[in-house]
N, C-alpha and C. Protein backbone atom coordinates (compact mmCIF):
# COMPACT_ATOMS: atom_id res chain seq x y z
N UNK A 1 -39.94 33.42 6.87
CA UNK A 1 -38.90 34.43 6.83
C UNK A 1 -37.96 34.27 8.01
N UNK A 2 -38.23 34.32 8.95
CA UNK A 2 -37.61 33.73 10.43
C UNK A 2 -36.48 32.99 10.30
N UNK A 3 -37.27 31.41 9.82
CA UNK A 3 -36.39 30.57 9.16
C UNK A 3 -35.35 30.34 8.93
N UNK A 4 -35.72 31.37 7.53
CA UNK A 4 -34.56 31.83 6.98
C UNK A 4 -33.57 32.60 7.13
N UNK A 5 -33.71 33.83 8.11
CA UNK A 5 -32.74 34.44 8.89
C UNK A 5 -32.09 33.78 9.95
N UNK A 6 -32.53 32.38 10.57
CA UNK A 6 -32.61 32.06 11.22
C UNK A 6 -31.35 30.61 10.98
N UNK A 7 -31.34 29.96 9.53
CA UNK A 7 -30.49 29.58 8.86
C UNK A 7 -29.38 29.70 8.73
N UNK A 8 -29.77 31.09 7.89
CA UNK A 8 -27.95 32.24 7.89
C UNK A 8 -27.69 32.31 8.82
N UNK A 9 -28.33 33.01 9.98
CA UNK A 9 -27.14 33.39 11.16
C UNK A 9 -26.62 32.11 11.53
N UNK A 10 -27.02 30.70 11.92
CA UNK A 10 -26.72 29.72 12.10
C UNK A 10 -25.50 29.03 11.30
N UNK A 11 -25.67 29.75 10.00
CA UNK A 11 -24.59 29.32 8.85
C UNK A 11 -23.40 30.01 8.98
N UNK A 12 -23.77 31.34 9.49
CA UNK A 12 -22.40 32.34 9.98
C UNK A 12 -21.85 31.97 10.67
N UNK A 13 -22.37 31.44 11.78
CA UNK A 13 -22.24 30.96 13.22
C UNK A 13 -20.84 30.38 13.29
N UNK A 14 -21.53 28.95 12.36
CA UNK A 14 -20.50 28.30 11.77
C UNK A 14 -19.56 28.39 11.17
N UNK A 15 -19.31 28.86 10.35
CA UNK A 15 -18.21 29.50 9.81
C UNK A 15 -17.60 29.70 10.58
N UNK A 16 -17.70 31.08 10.88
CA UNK A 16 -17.12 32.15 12.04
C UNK A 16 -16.63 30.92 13.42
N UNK A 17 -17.21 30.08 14.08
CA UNK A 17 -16.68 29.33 14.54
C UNK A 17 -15.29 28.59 14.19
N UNK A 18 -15.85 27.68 12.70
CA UNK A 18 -14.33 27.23 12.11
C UNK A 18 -13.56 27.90 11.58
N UNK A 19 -13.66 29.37 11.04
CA UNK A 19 -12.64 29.86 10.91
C UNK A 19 -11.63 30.24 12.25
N UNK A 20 -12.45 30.74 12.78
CA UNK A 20 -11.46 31.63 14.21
C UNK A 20 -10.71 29.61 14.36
N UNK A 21 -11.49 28.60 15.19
CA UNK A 21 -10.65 27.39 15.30
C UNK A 21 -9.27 27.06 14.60
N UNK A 22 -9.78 27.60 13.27
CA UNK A 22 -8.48 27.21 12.12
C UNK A 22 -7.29 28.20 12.81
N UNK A 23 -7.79 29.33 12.87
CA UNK A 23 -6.70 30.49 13.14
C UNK A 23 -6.07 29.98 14.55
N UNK A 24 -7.02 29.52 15.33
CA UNK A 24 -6.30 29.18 16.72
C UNK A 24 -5.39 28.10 16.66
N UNK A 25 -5.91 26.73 15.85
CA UNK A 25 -4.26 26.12 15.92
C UNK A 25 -2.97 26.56 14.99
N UNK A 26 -3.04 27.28 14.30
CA UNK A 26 -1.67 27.90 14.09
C UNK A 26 -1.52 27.40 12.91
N UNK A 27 0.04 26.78 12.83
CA UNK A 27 0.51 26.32 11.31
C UNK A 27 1.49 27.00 11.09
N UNK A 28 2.26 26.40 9.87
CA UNK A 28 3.15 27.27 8.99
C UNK A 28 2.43 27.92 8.24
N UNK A 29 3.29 29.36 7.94
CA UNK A 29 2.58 29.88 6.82
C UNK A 29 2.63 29.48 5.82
N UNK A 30 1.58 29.77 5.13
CA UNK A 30 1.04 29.06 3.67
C UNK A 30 0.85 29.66 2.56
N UNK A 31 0.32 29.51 1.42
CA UNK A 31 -0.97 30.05 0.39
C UNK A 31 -2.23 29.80 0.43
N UNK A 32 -3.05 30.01 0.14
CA UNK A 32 -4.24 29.29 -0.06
C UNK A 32 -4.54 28.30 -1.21
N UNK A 33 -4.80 27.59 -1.09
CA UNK A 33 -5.64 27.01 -2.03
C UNK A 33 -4.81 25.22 -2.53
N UNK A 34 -3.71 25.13 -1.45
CA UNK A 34 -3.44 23.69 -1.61
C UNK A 34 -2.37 23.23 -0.57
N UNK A 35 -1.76 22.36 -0.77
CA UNK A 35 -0.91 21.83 0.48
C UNK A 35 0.71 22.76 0.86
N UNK A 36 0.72 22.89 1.59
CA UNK A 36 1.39 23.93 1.84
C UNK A 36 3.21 23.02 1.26
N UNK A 37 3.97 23.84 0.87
CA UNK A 37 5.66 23.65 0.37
C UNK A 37 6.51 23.46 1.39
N UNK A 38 6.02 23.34 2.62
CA UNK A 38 7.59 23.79 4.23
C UNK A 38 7.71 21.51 4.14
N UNK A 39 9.14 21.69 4.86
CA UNK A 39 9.74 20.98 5.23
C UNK A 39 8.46 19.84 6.04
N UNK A 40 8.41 18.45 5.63
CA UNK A 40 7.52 17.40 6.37
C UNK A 40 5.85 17.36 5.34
N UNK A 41 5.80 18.21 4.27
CA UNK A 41 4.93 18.42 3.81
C UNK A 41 3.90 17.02 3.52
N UNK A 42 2.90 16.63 3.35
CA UNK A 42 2.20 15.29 3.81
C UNK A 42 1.02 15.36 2.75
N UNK A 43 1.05 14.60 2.05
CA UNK A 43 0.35 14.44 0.57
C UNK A 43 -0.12 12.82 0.37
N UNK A 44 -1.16 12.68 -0.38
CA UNK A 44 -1.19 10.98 -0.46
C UNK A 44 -0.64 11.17 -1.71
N UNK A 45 -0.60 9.43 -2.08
CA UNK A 45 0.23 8.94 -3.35
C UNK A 45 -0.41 9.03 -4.33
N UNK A 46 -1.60 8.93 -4.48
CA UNK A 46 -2.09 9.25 -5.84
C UNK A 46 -3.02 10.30 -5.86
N UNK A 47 -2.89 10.57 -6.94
CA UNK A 47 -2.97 11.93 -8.30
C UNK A 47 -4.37 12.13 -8.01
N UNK A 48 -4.89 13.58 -8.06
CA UNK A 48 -6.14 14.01 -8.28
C UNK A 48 -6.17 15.32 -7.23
N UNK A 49 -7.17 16.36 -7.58
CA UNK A 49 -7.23 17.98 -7.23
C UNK A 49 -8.58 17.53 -5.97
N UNK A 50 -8.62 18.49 -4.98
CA UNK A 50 -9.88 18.84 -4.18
C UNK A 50 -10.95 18.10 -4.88
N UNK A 51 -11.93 17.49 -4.21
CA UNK A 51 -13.33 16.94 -4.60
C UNK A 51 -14.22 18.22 -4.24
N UNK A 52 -15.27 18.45 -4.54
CA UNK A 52 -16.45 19.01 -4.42
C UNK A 52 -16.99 19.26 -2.89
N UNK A 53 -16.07 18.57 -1.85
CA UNK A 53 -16.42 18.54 -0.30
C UNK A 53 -16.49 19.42 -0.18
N UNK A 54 -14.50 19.89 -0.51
CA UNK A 54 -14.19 21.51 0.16
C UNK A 54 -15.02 22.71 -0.11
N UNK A 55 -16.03 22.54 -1.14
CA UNK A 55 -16.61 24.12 -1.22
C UNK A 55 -18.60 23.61 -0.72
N UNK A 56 -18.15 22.87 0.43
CA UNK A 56 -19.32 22.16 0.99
C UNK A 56 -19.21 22.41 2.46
N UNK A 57 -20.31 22.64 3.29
CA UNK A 57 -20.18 23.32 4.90
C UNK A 57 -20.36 21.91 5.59
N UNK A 58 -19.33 21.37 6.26
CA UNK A 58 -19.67 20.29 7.04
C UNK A 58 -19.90 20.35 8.44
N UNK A 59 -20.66 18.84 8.53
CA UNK A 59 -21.30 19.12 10.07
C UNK A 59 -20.77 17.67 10.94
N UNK A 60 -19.63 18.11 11.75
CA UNK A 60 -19.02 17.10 12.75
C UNK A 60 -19.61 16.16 13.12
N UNK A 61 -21.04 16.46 13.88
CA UNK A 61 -21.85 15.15 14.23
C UNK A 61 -22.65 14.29 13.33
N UNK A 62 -22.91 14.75 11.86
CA UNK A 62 -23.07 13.75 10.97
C UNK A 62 -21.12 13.56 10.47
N UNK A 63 -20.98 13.47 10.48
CA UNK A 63 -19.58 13.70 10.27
C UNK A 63 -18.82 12.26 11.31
N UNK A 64 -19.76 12.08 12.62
CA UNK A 64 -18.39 11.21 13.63
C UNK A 64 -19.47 9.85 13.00
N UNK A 65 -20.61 10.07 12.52
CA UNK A 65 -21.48 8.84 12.05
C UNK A 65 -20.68 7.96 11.18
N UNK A 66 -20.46 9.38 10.45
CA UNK A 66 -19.96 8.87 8.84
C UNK A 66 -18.52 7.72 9.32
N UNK A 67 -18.06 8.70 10.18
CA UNK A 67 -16.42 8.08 10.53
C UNK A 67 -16.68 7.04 11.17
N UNK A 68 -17.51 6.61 12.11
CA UNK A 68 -17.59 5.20 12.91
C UNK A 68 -17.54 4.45 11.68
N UNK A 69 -18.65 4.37 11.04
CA UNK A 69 -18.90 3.16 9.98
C UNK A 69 -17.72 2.81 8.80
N UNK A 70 -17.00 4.39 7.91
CA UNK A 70 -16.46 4.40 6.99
C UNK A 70 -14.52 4.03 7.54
N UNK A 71 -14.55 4.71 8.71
CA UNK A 71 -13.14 5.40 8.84
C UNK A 71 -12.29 4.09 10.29
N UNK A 72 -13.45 4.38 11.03
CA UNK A 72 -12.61 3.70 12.68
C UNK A 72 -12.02 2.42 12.55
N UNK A 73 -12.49 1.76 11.80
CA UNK A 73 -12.03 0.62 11.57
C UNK A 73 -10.16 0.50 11.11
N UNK A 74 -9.54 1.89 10.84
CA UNK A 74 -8.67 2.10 10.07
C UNK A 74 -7.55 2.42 11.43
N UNK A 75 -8.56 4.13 11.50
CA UNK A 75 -8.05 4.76 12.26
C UNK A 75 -8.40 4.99 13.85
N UNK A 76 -9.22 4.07 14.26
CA UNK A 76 -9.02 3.78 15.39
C UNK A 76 -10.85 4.37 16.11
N UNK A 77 -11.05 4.76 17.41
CA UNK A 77 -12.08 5.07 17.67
C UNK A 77 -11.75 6.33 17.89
N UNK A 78 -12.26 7.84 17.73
CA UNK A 78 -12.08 8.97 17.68
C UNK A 78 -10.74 9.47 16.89
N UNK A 79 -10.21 8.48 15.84
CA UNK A 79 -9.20 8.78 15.13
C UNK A 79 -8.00 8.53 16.37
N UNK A 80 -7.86 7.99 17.58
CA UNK A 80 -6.48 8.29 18.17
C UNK A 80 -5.25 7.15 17.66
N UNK A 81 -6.10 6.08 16.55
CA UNK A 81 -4.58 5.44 15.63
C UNK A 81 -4.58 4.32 16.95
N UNK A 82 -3.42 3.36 16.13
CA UNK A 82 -2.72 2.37 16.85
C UNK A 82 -3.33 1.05 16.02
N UNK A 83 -4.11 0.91 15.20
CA UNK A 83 -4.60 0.15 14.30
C UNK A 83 -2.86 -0.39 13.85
N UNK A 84 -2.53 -1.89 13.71
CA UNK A 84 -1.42 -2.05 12.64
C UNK A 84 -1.64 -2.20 11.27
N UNK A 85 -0.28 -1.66 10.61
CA UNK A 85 -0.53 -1.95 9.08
C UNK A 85 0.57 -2.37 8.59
N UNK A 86 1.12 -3.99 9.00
CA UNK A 86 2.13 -4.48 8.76
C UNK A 86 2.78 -4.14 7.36
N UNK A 87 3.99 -4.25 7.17
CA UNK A 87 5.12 -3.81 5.64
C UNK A 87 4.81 -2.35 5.32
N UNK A 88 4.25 -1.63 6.45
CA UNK A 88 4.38 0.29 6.03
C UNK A 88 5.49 0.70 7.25
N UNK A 89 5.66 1.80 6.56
CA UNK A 89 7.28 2.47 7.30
C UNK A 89 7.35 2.45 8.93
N UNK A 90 5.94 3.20 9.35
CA UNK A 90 5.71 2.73 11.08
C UNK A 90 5.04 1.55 11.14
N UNK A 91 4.72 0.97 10.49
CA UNK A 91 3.69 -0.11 10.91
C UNK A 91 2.64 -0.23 11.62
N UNK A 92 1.88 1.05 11.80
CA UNK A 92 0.76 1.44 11.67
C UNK A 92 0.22 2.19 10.83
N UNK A 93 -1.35 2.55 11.04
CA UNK A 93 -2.06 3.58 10.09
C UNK A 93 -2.27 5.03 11.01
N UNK A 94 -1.62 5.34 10.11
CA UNK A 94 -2.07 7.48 10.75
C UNK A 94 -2.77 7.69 11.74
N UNK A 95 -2.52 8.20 12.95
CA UNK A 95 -3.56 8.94 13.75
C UNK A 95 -4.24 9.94 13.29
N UNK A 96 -5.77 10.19 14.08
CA UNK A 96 -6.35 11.40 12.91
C UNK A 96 -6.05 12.66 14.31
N UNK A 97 -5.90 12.01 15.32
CA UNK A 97 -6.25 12.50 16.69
C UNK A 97 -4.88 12.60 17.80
N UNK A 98 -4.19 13.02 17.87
CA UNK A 98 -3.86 14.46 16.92
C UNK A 98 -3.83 14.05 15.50
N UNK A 99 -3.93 14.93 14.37
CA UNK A 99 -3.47 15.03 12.92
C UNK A 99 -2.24 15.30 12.99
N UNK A 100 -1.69 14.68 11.82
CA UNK A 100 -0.16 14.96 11.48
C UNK A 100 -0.34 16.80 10.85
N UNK A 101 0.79 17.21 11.76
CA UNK A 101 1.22 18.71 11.66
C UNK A 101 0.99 19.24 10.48
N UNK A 102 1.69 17.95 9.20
CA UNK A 102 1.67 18.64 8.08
C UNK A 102 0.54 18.88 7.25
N UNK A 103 -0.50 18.43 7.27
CA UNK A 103 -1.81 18.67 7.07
C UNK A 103 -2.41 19.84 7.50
N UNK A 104 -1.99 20.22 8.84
CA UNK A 104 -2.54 21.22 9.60
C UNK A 104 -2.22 22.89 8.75
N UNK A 105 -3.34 23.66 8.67
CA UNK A 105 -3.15 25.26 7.78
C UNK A 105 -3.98 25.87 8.81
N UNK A 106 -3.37 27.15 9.02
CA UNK A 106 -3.68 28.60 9.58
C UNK A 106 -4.81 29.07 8.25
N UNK A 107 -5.08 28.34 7.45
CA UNK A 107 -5.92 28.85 5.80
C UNK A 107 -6.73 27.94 6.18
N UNK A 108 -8.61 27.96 6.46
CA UNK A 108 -9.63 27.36 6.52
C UNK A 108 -9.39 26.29 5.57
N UNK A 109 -9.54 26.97 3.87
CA UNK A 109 -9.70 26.07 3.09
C UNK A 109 -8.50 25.21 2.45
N UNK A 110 -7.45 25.66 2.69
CA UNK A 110 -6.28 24.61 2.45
C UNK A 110 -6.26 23.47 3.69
N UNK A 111 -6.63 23.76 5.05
CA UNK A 111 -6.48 22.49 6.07
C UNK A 111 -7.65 21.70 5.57
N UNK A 112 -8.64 22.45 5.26
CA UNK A 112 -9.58 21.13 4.35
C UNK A 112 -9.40 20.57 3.34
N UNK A 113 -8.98 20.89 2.06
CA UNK A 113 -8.15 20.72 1.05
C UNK A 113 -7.45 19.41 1.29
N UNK A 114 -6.11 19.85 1.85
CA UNK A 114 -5.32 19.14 2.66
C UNK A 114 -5.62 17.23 3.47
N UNK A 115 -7.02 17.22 4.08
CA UNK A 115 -7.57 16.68 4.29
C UNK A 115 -8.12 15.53 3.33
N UNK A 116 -8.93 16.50 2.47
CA UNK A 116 -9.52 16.01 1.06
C UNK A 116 -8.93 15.12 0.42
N UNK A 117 -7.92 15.42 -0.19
CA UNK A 117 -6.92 15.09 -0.84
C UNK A 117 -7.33 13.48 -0.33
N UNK A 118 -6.60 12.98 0.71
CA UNK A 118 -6.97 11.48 1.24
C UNK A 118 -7.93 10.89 0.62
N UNK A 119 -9.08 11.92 1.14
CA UNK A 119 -10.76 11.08 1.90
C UNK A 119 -10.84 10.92 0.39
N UNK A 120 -10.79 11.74 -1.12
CA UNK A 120 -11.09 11.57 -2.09
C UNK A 120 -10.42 10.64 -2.60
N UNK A 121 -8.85 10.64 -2.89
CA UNK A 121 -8.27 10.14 -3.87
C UNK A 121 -7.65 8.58 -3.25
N UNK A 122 -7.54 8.76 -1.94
CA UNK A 122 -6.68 7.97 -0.99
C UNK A 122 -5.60 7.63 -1.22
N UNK A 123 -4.28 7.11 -1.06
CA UNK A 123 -3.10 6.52 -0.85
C UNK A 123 -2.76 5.61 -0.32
N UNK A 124 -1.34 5.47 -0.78
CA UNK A 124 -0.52 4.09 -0.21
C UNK A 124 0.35 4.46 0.72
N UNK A 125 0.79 4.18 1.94
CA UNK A 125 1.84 4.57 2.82
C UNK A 125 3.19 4.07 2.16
N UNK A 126 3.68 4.36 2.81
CA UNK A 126 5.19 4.20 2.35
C UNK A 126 5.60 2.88 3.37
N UNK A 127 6.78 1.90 2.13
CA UNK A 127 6.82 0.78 3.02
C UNK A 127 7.03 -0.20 2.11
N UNK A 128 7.45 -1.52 2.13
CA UNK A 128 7.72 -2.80 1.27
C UNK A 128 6.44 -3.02 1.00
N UNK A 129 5.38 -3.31 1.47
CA UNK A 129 4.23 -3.79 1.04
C UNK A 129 3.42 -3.74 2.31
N UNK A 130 2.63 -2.37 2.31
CA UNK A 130 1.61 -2.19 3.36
C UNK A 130 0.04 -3.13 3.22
N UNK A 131 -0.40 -3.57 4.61
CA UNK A 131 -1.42 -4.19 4.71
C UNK A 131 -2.56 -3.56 4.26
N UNK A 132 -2.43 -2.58 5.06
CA UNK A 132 -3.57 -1.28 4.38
C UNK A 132 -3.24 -0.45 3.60
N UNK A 133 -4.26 0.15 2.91
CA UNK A 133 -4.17 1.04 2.10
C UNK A 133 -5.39 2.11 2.23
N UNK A 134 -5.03 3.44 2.23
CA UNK A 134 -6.58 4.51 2.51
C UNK A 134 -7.28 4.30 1.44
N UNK A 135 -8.41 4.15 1.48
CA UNK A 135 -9.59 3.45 0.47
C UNK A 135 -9.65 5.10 -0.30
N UNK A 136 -9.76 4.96 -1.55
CA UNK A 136 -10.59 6.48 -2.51
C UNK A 136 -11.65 6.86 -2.02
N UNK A 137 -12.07 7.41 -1.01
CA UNK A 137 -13.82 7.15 -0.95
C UNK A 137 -14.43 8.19 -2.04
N UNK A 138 -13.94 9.30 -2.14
CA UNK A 138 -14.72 9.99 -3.57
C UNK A 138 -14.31 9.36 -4.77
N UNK A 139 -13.37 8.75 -5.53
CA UNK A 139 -12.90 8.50 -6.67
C UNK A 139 -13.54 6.84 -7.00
N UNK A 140 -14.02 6.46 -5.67
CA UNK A 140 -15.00 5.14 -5.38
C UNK A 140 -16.68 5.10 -5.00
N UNK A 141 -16.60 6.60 -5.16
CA UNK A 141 -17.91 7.03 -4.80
C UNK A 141 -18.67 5.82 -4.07
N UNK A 142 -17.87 6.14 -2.81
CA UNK A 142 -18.16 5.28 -1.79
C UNK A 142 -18.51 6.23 -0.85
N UNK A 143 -18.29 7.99 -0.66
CA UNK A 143 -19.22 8.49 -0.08
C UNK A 143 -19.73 9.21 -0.76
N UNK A 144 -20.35 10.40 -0.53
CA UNK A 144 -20.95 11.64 -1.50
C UNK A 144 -20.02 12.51 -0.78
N UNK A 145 -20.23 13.60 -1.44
CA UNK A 145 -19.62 14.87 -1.18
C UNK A 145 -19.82 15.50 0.07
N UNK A 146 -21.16 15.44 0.15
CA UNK A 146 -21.54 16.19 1.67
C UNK A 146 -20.86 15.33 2.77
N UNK A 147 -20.72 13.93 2.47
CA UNK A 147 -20.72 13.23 3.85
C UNK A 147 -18.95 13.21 3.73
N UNK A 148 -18.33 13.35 2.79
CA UNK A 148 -17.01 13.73 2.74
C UNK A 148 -16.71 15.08 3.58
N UNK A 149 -17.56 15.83 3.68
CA UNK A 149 -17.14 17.46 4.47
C UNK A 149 -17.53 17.11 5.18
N UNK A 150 -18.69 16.40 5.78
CA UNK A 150 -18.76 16.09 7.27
C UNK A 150 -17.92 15.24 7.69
N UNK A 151 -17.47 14.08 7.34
CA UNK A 151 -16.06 13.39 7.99
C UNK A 151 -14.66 14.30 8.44
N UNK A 152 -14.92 15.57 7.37
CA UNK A 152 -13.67 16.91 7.46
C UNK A 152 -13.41 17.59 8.78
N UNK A 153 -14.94 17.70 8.64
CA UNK A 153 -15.60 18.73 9.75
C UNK A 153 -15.40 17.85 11.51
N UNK A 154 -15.53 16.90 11.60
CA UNK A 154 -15.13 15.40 11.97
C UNK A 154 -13.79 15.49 13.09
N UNK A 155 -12.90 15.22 12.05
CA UNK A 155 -11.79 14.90 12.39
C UNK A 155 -11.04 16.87 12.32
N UNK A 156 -11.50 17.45 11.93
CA UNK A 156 -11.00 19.12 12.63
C UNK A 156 -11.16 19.63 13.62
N UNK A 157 -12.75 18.78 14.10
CA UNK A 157 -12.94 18.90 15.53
C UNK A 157 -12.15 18.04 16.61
N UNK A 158 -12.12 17.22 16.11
CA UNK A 158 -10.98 15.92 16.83
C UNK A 158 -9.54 16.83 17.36
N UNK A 159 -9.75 18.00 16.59
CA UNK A 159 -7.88 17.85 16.99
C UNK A 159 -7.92 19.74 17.28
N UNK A 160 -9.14 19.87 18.25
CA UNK A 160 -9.23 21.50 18.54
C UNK A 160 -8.51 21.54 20.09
């Protein structure tokens, strides 16, 4: 029984942690429930809704595992970028560290959402012919779901 009370409060904890975080970096105002409409808005190129992550509680330190092996290679070591990706518009790949603004929501589950979108479906940068490209990792079920919210959970902490 302990345990289990012992669980929940731990599960609140959390929450209540990433929510207040979310609220503290700010944002434009939004809606809930997808990428926000303001000016710079930041979407990948191909098609597909939230994966199964977002309504999943992730945990940062399985989360920076996931990212060494799946992600750094891309985006650098703690996400801070500078990786090149010759024939894309900057000629690099995205920093995660800071995150681009437009990703960023004052709404818990739209800045994850937001996020998602990538880690699931991935995209092409913009550009004559980019070197890289963000891999699908859900639509390649190249990760699972959980380890998709922990990569979330990840890179949200990266940029508190």
């Amino acid at each position: 029984m302990v345990s289990k009370i012992a669980k929940l409060a731990f599960l609140f904890v959390t929450l209540l942690l990433v929510f207040s975080f979310v609220a503290a970096c700010g944002g434009s105002k939004d809606t809930e429930g997808g990428l926000e409409g303001a000016e710079g808005e930041v979407k990948p190129t191909n098609p597909g809704g939230p994966g199964e992550a977002v309504n999943l509680t992730g945990n940062a330190t399985a989360g920076a595992e996931v990212y060494k092996t799946s992600c750094a290679s891309c985006h650098g070591e703690e996400g801070k970028g500078g990786v090149a990706n010759t024939g894309s518009t900057d000629e690099t790949v995205p920093s995660l560290n800071p995150i681009d603004p437009g990703l960023v929501s004052s709404v818990a589950k739209t800045y994850v959402t937001n996020i998602d979108l990538f880690v699931e479906h991935g995209s092409t940068p913009e550009g004559s012919g980019p070197t890289l490209e963000m891999t699908a990792f859900g639509d390649q079920k190249i990760l699972t779901s959980q380890q998709i919210a922990d990569v979330i959970a990840y890179v949200i902490s990266l940029n508190k």
